[in-house]
Every structure is written in structure tokens, then in C-alpha cells.
PDB file of N, CA and C in Angstrom:
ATOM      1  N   UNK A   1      87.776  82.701 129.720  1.00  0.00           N
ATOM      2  CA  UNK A   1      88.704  83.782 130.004  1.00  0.00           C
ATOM      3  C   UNK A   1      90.023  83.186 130.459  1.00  0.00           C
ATOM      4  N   UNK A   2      90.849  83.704 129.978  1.00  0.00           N
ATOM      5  CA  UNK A   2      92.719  83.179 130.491  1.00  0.00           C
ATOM      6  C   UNK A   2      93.238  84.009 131.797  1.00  0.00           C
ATOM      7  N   UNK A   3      93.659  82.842 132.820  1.00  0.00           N
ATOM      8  CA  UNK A   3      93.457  83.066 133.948  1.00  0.00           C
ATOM      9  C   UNK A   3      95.300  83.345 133.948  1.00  0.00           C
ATOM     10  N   UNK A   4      95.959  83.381 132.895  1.00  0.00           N
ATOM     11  CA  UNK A   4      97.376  83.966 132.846  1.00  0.00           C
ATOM     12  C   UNK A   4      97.158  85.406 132.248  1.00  0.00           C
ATOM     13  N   UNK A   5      97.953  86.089 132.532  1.00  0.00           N
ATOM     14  CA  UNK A   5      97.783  87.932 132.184  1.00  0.00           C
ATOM     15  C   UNK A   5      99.058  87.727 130.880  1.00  0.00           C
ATOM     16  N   UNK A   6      98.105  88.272 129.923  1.00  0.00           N
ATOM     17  CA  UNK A   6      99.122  88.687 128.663  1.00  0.00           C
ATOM     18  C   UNK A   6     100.038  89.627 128.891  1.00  0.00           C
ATOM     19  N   UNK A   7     101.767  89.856 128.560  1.00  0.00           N
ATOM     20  CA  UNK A   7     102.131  90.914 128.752  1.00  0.00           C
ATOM     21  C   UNK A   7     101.991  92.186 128.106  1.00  0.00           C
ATOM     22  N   UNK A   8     101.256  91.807 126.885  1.00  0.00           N
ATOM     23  CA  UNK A   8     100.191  92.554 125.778  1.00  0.00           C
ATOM     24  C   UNK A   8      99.472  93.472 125.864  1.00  0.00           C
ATOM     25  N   UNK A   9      98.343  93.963 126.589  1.00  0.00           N
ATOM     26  CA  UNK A   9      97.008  94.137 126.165  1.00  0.00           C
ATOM     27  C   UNK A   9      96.005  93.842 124.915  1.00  0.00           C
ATOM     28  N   UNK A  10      95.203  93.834 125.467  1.00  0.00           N
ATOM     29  CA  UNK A  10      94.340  92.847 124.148  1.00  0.00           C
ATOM     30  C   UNK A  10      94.063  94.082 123.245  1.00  0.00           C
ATOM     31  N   UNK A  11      93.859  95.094 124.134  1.00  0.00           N
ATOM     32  CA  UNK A  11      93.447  96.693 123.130  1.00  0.00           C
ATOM     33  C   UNK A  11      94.707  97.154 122.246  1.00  0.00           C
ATOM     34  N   UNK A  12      96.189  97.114 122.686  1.00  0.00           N
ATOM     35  CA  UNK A  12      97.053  97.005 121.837  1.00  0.00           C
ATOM     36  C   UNK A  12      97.333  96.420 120.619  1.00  0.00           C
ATOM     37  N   UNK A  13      96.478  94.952 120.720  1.00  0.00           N
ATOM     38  CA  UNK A  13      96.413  93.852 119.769  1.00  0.00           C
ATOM     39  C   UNK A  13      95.802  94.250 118.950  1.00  0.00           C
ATOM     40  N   UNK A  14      94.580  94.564 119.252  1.00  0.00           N
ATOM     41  CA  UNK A  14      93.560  95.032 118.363  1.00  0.00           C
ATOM     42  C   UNK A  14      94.295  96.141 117.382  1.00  0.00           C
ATOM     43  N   UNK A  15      94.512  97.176 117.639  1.00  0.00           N
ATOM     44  CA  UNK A  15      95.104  98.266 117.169  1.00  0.00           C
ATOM     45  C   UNK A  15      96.212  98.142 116.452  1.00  0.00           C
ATOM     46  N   UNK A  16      97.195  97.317 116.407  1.00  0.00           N
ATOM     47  CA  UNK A  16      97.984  97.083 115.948  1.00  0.00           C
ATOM     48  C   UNK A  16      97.470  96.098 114.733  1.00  0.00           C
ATOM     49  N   UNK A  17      96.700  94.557 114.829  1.00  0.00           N
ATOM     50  CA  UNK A  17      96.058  94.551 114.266  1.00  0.00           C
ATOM     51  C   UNK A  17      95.248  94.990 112.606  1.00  0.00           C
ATOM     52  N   UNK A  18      94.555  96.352 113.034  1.00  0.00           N
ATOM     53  CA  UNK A  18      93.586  97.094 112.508  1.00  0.00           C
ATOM     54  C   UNK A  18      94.515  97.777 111.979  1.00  0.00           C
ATOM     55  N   UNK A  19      96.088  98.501 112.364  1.00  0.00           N
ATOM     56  CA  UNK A  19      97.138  99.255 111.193  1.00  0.00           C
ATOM     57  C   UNK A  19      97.121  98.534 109.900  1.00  0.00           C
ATOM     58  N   UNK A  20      97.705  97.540 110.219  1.00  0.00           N
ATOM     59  CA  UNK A  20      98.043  96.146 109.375  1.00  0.00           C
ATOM     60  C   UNK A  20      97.296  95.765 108.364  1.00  0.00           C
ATOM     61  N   UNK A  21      95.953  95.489 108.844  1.00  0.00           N
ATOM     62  CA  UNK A  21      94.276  95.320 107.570  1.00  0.00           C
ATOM     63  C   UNK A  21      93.211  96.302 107.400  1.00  0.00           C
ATOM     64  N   UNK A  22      93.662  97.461 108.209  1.00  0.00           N
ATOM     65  CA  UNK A  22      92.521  98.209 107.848  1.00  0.00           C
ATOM     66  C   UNK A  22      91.389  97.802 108.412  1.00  0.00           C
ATOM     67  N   UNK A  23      90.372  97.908 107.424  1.00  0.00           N
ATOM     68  CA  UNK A  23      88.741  97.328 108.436  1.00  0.00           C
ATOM     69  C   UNK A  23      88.662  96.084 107.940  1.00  0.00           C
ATOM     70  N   UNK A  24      88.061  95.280 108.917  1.00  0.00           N
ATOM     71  CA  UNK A  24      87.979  93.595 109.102  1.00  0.00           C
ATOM     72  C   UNK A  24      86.204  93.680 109.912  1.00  0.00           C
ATOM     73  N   UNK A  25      85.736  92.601 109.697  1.00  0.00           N
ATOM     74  CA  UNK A  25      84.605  92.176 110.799  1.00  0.00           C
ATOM     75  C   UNK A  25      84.992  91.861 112.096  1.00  0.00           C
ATOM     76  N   UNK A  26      84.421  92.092 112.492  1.00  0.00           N
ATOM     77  CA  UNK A  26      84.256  91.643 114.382  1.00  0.00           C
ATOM     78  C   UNK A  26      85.009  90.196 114.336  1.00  0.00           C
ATOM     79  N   UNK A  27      84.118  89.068 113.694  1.00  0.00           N
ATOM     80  CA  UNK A  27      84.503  87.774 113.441  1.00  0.00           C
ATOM     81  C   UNK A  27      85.954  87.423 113.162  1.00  0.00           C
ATOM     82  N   UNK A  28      86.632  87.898 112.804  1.00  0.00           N
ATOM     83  CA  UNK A  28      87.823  87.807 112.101  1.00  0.00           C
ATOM     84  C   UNK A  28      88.678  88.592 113.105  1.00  0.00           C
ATOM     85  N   UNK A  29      88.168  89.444 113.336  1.00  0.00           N
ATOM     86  CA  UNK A  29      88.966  89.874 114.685  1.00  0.00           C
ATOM     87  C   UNK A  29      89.023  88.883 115.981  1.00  0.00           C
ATOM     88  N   UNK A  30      88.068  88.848 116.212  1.00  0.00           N
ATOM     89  CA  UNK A  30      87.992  87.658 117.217  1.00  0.00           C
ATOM     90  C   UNK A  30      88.832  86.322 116.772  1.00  0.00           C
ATOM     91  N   UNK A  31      89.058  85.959 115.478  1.00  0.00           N
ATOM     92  CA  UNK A  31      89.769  84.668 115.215  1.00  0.00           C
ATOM     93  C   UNK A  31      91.078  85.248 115.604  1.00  0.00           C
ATOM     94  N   UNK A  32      91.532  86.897 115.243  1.00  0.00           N
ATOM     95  CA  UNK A  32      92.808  86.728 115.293  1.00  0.00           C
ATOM     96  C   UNK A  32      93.186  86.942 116.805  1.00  0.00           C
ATOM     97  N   UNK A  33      92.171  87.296 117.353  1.00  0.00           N
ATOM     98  CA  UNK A  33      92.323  87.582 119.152  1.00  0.00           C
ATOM     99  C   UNK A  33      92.308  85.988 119.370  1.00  0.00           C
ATOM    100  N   UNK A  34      91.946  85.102 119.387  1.00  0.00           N
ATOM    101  CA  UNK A  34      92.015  83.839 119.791  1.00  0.00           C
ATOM    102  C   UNK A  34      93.645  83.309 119.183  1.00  0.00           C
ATOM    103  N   UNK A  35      93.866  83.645 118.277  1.00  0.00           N
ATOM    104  CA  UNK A  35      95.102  82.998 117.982  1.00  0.00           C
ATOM    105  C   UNK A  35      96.051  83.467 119.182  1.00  0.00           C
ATOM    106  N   UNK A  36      96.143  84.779 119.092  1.00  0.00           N
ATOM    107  CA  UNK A  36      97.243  85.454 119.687  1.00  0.00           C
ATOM    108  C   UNK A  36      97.097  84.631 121.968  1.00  0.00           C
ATOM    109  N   UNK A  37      95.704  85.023 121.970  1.00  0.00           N
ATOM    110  CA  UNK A  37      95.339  85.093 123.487  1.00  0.00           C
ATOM    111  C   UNK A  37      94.382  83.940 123.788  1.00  0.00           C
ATOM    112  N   UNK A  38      94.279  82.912 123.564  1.00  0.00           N
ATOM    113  CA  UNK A  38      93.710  81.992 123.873  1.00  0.00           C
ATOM    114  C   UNK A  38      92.477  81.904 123.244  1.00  0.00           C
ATOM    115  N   UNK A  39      91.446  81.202 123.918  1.00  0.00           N
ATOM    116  CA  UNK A  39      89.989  81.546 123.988  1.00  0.00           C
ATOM    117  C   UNK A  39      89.446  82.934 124.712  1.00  0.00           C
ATOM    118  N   UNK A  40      89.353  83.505 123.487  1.00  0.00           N
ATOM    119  CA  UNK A  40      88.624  85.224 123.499  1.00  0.00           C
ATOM    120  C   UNK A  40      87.069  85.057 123.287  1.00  0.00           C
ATOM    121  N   UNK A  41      86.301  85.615 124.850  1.00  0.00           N
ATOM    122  CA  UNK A  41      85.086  85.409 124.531  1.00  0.00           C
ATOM    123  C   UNK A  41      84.418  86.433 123.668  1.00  0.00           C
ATOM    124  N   UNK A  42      83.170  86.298 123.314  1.00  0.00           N
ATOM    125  CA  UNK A  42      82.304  87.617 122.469  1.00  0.00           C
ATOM    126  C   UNK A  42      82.630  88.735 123.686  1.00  0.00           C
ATOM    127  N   UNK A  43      82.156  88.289 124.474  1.00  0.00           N
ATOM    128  CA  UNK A  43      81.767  89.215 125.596  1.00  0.00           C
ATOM    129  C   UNK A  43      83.205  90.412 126.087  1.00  0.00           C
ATOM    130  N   UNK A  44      84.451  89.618 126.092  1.00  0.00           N
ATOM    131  CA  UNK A  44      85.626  90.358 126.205  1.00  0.00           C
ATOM    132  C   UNK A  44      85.787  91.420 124.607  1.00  0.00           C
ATOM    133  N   UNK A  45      85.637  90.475 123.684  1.00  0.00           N
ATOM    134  CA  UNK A  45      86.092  91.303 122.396  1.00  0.00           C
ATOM    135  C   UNK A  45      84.885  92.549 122.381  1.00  0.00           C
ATOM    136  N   UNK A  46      83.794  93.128 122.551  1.00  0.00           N
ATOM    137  CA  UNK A  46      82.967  93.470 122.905  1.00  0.00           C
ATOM    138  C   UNK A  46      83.635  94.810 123.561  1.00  0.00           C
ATOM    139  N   UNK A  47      84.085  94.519 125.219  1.00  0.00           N
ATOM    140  CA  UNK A  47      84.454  95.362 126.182  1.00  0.00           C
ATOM    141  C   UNK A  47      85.335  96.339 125.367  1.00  0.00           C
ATOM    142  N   UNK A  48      86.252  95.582 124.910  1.00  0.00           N
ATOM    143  CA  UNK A  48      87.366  95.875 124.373  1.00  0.00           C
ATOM    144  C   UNK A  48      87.375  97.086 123.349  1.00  0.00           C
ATOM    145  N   UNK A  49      86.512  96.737 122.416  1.00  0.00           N
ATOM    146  CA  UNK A  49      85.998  97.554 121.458  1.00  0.00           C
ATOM    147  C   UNK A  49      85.394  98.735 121.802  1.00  0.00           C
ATOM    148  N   UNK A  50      84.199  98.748 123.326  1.00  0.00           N
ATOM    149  CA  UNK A  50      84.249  99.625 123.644  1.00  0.00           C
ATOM    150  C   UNK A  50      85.106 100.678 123.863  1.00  0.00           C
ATOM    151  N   UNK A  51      85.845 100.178 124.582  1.00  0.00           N
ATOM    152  CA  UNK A  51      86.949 101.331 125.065  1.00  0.00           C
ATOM    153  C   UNK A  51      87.625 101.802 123.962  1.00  0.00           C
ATOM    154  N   UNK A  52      88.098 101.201 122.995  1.00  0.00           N
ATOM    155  CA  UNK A  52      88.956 101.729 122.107  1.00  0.00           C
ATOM    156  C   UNK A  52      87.550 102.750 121.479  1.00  0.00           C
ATOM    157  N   UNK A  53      86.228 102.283 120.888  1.00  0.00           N
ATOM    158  CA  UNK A  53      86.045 103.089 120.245  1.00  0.00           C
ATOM    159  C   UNK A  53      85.599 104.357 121.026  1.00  0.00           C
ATOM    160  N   UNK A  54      85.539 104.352 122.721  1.00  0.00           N
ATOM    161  CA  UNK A  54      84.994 105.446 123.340  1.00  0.00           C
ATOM    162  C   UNK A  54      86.485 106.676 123.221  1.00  0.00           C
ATOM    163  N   UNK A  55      87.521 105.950 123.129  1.00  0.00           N
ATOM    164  CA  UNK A  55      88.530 106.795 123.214  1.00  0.00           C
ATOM    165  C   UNK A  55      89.170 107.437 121.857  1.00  0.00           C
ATOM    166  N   UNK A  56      88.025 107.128 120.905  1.00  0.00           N
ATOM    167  CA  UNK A  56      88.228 107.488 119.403  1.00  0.00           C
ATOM    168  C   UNK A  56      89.063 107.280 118.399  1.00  0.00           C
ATOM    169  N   UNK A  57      89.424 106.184 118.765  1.00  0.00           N
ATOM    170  CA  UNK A  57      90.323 105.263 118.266  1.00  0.00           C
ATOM    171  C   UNK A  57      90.213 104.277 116.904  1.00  0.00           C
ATOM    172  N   UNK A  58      88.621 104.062 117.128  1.00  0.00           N
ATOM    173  CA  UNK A  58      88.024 102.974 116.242  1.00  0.00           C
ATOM    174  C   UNK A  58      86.585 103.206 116.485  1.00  0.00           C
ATOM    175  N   UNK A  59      86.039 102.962 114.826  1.00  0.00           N
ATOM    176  CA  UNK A  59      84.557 102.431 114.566  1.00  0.00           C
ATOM    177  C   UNK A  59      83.914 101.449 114.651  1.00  0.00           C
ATOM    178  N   UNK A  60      83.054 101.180 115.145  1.00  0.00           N
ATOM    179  CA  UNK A  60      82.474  99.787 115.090  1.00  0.00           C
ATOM    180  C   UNK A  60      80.833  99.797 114.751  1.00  0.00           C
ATOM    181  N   UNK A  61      80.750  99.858 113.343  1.00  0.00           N
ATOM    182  CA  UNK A  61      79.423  99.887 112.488  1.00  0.00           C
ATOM    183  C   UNK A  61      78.535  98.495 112.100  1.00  0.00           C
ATOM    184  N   UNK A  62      76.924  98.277 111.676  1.00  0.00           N
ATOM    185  CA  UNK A  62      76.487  97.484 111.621  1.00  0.00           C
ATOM    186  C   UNK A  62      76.403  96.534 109.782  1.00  0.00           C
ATOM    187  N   UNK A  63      76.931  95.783 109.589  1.00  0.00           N
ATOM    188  CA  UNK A  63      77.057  95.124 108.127  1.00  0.00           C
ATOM    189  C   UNK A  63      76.035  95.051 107.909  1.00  0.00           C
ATOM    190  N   UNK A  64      75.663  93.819 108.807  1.00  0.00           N
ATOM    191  CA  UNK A  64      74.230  93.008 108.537  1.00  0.00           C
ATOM    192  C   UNK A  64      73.765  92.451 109.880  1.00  0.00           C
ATOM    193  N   UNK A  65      72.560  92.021 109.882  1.00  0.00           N
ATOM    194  CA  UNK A  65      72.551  91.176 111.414  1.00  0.00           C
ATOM    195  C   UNK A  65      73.722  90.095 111.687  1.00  0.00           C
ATOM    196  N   UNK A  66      74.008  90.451 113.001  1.00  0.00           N
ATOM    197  CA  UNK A  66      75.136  89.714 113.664  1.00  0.00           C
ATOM    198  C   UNK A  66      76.355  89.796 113.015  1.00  0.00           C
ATOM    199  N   UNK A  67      76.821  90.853 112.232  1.00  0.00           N
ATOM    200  CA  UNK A  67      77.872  91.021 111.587  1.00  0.00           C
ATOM    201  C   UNK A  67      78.497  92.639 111.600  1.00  0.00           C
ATOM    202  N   UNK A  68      79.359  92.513 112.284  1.00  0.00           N
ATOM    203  CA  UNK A  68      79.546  94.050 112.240  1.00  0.00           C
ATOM    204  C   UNK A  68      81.048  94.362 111.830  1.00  0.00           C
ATOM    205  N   UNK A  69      81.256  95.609 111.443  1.00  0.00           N
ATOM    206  CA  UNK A  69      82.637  96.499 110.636  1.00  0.00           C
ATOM    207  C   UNK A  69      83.056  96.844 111.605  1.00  0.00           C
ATOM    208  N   UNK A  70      84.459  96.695 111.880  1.00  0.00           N
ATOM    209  CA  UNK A  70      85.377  97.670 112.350  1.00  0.00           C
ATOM    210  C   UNK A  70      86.552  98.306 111.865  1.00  0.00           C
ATOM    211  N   UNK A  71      86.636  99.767 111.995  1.00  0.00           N
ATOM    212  CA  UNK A  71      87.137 100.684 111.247  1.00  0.00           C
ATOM    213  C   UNK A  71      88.450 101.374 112.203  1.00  0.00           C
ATOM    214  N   UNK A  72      89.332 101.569 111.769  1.00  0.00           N
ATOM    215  CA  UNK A  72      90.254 102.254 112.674  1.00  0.00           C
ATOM    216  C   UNK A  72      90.327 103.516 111.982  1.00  0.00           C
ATOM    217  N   UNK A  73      90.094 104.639 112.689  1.00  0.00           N
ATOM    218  CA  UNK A  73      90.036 106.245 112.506  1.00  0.00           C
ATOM    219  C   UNK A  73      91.050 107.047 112.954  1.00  0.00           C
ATOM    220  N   UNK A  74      91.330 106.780 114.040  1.00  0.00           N
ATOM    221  CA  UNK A  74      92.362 107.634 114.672  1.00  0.00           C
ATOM    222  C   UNK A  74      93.667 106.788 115.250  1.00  0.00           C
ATOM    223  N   UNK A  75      94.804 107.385 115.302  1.00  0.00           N
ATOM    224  CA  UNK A  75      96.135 106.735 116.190  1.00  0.00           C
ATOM    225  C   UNK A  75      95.679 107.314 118.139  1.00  0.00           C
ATOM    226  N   UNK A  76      95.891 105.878 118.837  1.00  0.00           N
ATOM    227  CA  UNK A  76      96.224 106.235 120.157  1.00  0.00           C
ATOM    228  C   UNK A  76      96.925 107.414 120.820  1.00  0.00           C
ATOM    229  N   UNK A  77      96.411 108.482 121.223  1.00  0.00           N
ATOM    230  CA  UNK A  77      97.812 109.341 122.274  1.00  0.00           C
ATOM    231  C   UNK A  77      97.878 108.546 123.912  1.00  0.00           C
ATOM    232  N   UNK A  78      98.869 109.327 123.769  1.00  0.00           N
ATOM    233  CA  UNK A  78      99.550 108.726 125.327  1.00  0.00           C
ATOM    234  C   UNK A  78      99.655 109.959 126.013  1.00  0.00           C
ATOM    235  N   UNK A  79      98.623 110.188 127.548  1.00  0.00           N
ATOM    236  CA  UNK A  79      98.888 111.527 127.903  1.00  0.00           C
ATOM    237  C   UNK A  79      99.862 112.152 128.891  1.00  0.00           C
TER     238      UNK A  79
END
């Protein structure tokens, strides 16, 4: 975990991201979260995903074992 604070958010990244390519794997997301933010663990990219997809933002479906889709569905509001 990076013990400097992005002025970013990593959930911004993502989302912005996911405009750009559409649906990608988890994996590939995570490469591009590591480029941008250091060493991105599973465990953060994970959290992350939660929230976006609890806030209906994004899908996150099963490919195959240990391989999963993510889908962007909806644009962020700001309330």
C-alpha cells in the first residue's frame, strides 16, 4: 500500500479508465492501477470495486475461475 495519498482517487481512476475501454478484466485493471498508483494490491482493487459497484456505477461479473469482467453501467452523480 502507498503510504503517499494520491491527489486522485483510485475510484476516479477506475471510472475514468472504464469510459475510455469499456469492459476490461480485473487483471488489466489492476496493471493499469499499478501504473498510475504504485503497487495496487488485489485486496485494495477489490475494495474499490466494491464501492463503485455498490453505488451502481459498475459490474463486476465472473469469466472464468480467477478471472473476472468489469463492466461500467452507469455515470457517477454528485449529490
Amino acid at each position: 500500500m502507498n503510504k503517499i495519498w494520491s491527489p486522485r482517487p483510485m475510484s476516479l481512476a477506475i471510472v475514468e479508465f472504464m469510459e475510455k475501454k469499456g469492459s476490461v478484466t480485473d487483471t488489466d485493471l489492476q496493471k493499469e492501477l499499478n501504473s498510475n498508483f504504485g503497487e495496487t494490491s488485489f485486496r485494495e482493487l477489490n475494495r474499490e470495486l466494491m464501492k463503485l459497484e455498490l453505488a451502481g456505477i459498475l459490474r463486476v461479473s465472473r469469466l472464468t475461475k480467477g478471472k473476472r469482467l468489469v463492466e461500467l453501467i452507469g455515470k457517477p452523480t454528485i449529490n
